[in-house]
N, C-alpha and C. Protein backbone atom coordinates (compact mmCIF):
# COMPACT_ATOMS: atom_id res chain seq x y z
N UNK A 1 72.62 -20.47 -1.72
CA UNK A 1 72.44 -21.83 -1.25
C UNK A 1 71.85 -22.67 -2.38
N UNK A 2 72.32 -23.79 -2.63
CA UNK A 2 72.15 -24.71 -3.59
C UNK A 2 70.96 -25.55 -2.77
N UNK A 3 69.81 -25.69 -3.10
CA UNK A 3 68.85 -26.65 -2.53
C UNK A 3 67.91 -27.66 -3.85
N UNK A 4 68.21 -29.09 -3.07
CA UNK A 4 66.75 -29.82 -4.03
C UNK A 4 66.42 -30.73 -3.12
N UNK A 5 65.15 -31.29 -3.65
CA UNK A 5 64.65 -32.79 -2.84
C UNK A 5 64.81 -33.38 -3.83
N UNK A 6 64.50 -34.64 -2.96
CA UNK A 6 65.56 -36.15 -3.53
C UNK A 6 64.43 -37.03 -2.77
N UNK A 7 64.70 -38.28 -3.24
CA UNK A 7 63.84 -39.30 -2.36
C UNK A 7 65.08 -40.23 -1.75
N UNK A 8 64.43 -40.87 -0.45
CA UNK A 8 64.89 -42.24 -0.22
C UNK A 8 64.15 -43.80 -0.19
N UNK A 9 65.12 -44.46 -0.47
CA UNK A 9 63.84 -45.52 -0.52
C UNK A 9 63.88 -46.49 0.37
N UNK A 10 65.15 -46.27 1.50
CA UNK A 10 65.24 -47.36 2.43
C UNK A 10 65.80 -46.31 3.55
N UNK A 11 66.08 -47.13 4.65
CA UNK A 11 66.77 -46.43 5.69
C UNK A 11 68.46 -47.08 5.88
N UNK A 12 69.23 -47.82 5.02
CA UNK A 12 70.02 -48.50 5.30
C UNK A 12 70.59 -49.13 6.26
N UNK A 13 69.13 -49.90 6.81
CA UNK A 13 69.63 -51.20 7.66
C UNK A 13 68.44 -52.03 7.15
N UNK A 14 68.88 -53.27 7.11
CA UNK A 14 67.97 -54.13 7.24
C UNK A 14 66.89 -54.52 7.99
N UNK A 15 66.65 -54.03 9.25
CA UNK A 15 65.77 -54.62 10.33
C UNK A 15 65.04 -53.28 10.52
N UNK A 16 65.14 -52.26 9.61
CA UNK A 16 63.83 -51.43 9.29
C UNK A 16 63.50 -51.50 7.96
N UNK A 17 62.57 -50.89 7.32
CA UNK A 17 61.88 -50.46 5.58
C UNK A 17 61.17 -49.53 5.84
N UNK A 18 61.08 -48.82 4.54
CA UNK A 18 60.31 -47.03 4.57
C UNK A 18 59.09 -47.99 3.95
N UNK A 19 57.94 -47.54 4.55
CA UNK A 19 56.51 -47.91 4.15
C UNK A 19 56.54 -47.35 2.65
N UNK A 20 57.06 -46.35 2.61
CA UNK A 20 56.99 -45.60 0.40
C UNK A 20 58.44 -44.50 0.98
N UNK A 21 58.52 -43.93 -0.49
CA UNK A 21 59.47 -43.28 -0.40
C UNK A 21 59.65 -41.83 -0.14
N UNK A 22 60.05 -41.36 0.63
CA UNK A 22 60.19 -40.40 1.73
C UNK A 22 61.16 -39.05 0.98
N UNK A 23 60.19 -38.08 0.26
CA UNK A 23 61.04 -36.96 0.08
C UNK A 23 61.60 -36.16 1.14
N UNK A 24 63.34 -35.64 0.90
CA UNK A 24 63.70 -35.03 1.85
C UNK A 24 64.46 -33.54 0.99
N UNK A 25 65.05 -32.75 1.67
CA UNK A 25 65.33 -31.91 1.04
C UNK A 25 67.13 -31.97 1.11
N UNK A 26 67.67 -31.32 0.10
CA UNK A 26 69.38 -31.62 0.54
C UNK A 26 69.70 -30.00 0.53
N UNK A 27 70.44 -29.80 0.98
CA UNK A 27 70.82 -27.99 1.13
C UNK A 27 72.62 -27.92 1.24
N UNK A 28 73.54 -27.42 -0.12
CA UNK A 28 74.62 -26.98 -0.01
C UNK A 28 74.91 -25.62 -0.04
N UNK A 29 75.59 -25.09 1.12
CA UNK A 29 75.47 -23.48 0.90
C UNK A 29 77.09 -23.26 0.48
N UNK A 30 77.04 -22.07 -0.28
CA UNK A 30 78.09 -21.89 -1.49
C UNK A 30 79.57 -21.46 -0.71
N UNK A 31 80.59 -21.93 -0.49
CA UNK A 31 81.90 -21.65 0.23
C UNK A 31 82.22 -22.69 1.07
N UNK A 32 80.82 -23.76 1.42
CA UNK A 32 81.08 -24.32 2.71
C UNK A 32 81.26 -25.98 2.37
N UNK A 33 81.64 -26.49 3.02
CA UNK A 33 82.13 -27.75 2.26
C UNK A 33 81.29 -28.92 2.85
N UNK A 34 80.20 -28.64 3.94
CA UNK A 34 78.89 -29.44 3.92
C UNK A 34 78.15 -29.09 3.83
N UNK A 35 77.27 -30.26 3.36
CA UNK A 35 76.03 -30.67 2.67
C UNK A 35 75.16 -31.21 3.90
N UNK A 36 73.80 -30.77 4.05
CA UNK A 36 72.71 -30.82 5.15
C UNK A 36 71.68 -31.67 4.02
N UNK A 37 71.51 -32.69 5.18
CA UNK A 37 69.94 -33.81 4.43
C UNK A 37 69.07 -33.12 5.50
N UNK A 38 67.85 -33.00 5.18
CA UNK A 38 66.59 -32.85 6.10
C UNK A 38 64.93 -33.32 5.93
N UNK A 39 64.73 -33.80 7.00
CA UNK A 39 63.42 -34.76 6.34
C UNK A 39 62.72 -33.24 7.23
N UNK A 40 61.55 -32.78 6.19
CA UNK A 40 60.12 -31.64 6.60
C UNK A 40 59.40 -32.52 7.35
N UNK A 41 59.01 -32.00 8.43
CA UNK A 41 58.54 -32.50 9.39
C UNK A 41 59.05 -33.13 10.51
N UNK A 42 60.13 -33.62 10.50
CA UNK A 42 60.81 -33.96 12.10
C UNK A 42 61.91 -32.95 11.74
N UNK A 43 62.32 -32.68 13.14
CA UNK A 43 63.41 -32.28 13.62
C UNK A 43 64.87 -32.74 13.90
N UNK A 44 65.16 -33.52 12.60
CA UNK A 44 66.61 -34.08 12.44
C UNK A 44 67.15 -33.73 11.04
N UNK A 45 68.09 -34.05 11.20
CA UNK A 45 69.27 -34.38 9.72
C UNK A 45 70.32 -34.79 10.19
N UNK A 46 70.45 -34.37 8.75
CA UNK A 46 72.19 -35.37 8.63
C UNK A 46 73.00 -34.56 7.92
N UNK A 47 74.42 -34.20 8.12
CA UNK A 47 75.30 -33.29 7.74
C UNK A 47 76.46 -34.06 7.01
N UNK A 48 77.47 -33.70 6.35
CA UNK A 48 78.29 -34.79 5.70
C UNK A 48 79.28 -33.67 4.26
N UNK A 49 80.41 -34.22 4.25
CA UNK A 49 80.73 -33.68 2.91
C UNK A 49 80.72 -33.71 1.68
N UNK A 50 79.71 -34.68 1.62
CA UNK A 50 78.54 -35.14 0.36
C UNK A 50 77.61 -35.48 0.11
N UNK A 51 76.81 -35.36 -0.54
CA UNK A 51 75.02 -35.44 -0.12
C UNK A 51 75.11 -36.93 0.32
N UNK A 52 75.83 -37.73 -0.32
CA UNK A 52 75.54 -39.29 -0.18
C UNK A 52 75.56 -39.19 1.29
N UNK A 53 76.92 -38.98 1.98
CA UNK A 53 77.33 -38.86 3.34
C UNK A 53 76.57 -38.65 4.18
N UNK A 54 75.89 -36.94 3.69
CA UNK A 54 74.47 -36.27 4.16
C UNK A 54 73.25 -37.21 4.43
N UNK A 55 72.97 -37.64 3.49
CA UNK A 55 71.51 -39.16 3.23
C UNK A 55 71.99 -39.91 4.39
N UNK A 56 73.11 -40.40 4.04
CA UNK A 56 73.30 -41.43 5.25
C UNK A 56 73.24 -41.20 6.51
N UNK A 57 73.93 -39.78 6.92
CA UNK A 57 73.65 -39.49 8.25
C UNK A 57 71.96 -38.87 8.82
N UNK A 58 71.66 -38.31 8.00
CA UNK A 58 69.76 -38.49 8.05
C UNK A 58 69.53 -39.81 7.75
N UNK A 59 69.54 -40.55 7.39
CA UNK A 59 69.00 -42.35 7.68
C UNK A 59 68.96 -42.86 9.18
N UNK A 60 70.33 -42.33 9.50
CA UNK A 60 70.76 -42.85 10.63
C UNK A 60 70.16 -41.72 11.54
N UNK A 61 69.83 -40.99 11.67
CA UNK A 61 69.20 -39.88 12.54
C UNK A 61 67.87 -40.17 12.83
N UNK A 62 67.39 -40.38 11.60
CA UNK A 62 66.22 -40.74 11.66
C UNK A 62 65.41 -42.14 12.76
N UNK A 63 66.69 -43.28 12.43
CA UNK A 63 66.17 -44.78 12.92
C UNK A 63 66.68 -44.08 14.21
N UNK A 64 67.62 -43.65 14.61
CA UNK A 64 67.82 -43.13 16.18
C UNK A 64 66.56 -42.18 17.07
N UNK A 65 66.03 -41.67 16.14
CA UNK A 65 64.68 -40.84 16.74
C UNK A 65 63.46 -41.54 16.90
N UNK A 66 63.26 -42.70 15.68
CA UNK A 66 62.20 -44.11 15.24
C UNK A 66 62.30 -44.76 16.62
N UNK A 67 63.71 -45.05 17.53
CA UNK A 67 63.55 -45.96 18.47
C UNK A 67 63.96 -45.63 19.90
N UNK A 68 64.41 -44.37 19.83
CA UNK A 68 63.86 -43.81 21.34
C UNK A 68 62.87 -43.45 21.06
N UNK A 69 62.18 -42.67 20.58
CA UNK A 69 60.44 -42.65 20.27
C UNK A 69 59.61 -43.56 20.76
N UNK A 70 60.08 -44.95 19.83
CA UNK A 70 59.13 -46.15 20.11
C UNK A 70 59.55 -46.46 21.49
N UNK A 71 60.61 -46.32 22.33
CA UNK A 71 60.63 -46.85 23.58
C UNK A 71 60.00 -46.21 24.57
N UNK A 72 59.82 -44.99 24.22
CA UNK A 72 58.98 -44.00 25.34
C UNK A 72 58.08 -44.32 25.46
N UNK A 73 57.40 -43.93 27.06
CA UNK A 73 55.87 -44.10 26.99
C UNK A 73 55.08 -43.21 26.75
N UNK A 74 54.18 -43.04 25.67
CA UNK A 74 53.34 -42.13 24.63
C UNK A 74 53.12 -40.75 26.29
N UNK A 75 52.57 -41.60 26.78
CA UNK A 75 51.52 -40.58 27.83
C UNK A 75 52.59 -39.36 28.43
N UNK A 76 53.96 -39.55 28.27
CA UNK A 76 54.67 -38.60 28.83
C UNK A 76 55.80 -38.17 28.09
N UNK A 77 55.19 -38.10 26.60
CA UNK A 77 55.46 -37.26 25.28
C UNK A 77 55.05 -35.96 25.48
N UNK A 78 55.84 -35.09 24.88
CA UNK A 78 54.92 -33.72 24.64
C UNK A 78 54.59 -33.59 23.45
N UNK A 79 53.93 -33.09 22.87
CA UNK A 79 52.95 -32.62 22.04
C UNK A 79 54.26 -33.02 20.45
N UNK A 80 55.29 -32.36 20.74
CA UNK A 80 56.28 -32.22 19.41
C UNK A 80 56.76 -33.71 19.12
N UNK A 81 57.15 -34.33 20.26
CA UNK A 81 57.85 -36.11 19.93
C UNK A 81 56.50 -36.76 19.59
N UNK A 82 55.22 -36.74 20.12
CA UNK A 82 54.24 -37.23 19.94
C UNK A 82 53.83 -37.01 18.52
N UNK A 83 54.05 -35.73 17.77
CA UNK A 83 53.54 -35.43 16.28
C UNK A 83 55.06 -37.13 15.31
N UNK A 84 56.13 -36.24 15.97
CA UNK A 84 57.22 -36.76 15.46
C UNK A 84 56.92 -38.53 15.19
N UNK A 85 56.58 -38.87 16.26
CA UNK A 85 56.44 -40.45 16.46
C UNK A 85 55.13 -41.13 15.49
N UNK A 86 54.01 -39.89 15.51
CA UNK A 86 53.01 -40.18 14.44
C UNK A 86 53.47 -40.25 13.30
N UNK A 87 54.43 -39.45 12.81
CA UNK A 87 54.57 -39.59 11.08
C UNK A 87 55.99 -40.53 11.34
N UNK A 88 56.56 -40.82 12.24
CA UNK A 88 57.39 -42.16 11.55
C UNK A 88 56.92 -43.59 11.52
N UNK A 89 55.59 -43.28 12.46
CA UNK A 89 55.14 -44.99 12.89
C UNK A 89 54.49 -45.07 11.33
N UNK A 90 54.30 -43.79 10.51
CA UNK A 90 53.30 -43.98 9.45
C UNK A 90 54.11 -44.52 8.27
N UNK A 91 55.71 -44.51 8.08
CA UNK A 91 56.56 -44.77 7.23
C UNK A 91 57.79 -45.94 7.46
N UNK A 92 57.75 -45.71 8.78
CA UNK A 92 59.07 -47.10 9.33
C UNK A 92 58.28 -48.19 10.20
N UNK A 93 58.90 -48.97 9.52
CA UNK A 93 58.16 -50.81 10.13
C UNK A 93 59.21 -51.08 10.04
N UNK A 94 59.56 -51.91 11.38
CA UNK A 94 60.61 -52.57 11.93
C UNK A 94 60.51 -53.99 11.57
N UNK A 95 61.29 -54.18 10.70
CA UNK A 95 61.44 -55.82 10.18
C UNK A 95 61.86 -56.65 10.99
């Protein structure tokens, strides 16, 4: 398996911004013709047949988890969306 981290520096939309830039890890395993983005610490990614592809679909994974998150009501989180929702409120501001 081919692995590195990489940074991002936006989420590609406009009506969010990454508070700083957010190392993630990229993972190609050898025969297979996708490429896995993964941010440490939440429980998403993004899959694709090129890392770019990959990034993008973790961008987009990500703002999809950022805003059912933010729509929930905290008190009837469990313990794992509640960690999750702490470290994105700490990096994504909704423009």
């Amino acid at each position: 398996m081919e692995e590195k981290v990489t940074q991002i520096h936006d989420l590609g939309d406009d009506d969010y911004e990454l508070v700083a830039p957010v190392s993630i890890l990229v993972q190609k395993y050898p025969g297979d013709d996708v490429v896995i983005a993964r941010f440490p610490g939440l429980e998403v990614f993004g899959e694709g047949a090129t890392d770019a592809e990959a990034i993008l679909n973790l961008k987009r994974a990500m703002l999809d988890l950022y805003d059912e998150l933010a729509k929930a009501d905290p008190d009837l989180l469990g313990d794992l969306p509640k960690g999750w929702l702490r470290i994105l409120g700490k990096i994504v501001v909704k423009a």
